[in-house]
Protein backbone atom coordinates (compact mmCIF):
# COMPACT_ATOMS: atom_id res chain seq x y z
CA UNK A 1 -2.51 -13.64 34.97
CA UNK A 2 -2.96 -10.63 37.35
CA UNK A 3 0.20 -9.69 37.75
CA UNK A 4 0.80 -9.91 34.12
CA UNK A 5 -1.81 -7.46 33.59
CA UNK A 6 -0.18 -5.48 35.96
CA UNK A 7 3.35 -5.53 34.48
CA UNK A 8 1.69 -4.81 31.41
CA UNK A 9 -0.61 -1.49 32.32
CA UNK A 10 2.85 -0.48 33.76
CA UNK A 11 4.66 -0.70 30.83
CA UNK A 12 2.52 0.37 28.41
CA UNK A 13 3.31 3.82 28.75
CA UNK A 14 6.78 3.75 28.38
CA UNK A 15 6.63 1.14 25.19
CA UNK A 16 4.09 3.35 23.76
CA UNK A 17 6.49 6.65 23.54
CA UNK A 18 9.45 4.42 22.63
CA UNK A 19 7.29 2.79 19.62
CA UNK A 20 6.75 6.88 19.04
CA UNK A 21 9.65 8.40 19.02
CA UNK A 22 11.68 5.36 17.18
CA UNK A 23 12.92 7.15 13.73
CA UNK A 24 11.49 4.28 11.87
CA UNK A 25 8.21 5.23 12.85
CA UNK A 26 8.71 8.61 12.44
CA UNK A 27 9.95 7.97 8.66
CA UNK A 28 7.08 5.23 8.08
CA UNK A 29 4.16 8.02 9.30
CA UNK A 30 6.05 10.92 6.88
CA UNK A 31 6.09 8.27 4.14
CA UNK A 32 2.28 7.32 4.33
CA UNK A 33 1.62 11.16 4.90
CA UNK A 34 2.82 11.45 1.31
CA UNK A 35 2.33 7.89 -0.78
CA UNK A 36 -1.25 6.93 0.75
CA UNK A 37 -3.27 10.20 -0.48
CA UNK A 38 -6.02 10.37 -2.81
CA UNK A 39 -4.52 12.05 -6.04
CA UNK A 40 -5.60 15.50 -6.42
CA UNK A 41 -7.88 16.96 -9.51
CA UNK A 42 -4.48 18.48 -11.05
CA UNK A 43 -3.04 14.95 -10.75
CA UNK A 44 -5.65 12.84 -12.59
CA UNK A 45 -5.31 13.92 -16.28
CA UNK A 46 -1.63 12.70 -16.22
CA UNK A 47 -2.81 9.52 -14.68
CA UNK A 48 -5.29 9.39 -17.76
CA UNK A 49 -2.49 9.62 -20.37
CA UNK A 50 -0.45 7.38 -18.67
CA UNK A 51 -3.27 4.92 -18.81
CA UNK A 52 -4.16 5.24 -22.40
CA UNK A 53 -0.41 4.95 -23.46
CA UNK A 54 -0.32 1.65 -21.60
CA UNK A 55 -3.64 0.54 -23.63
CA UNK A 56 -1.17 2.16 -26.36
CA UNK A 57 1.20 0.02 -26.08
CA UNK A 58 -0.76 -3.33 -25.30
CA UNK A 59 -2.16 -2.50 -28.74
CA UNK A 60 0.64 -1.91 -30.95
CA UNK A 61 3.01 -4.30 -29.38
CA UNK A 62 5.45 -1.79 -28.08
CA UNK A 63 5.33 -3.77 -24.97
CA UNK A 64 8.08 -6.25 -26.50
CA UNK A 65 10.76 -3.61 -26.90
CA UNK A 66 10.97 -2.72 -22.69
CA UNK A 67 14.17 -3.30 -20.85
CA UNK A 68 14.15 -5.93 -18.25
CA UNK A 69 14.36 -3.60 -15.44
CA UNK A 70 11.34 -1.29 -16.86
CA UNK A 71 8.87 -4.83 -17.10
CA UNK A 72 10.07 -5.41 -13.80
CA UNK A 73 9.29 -2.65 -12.54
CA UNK A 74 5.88 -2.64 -13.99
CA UNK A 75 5.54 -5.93 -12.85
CA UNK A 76 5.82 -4.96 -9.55
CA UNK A 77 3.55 -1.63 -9.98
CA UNK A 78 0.81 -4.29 -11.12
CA UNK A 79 1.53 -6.61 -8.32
CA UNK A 80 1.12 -3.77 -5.76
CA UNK A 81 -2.43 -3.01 -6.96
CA UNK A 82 -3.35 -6.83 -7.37
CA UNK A 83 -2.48 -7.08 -3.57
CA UNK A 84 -4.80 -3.78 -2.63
CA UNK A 85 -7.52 -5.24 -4.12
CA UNK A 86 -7.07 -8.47 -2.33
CA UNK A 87 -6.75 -6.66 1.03
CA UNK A 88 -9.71 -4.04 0.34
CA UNK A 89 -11.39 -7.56 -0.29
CA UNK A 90 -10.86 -8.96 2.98
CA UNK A 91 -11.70 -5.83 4.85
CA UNK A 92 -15.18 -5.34 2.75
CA UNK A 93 -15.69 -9.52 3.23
CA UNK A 94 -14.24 -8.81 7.70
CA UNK A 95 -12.75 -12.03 6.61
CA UNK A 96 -10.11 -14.20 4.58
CA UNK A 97 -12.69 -16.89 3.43
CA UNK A 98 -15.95 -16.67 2.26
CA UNK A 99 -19.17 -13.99 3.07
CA UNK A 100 -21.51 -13.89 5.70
CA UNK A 101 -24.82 -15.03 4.07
């Protein structure tokens, strides 16, 4: 077990800047830099309208006349939230199952 350990401190370093410079990573950090912000005050009345035209359309039935690929996508856009939720669960609960009573 000790000389794991060893191996181990000794590599860290050099797994660490490999894990850093990779492109992927590089990519995946520029990508969160720009998808996982808050929306900004200019940003929120659009996201208002594009709300109330979904309750729009719920109402009316103009649901029925999207393409395949647009309920698709807005099946996965639904899905995506769904699973935040689920996941800020989790991390509020510091568990899977059940609360700490």
């Amino acid at each position: 077990m000790a000389q794991f350990l060893r191996n181990l401190v000794a590599k860290a370093p050099g797994m660490v800047n490999a894990a850093v410079t990779k492109p992927r990573l590089a990519t995946f950090w520029h990508d969160a830099r720009v998808e996982l912000v808050p929306p900004t005050p200019a940003e929120i009345p659009a996201a208002i309208q594009s709300l109330k035209k979904v309750v729009d359309s719920a109402k009316t039935g103009r649901f029925k006349q999207l393409t395949v690929k647009e309920a698709l996508l807005n099946g996965l856009v639904a899905t995506e939230v769904w699973m935040w939720f689920y996941i800020g669960e989790i991390i509020g609960k510091r568990g899977i199952i059940g609360y700490d009573v």
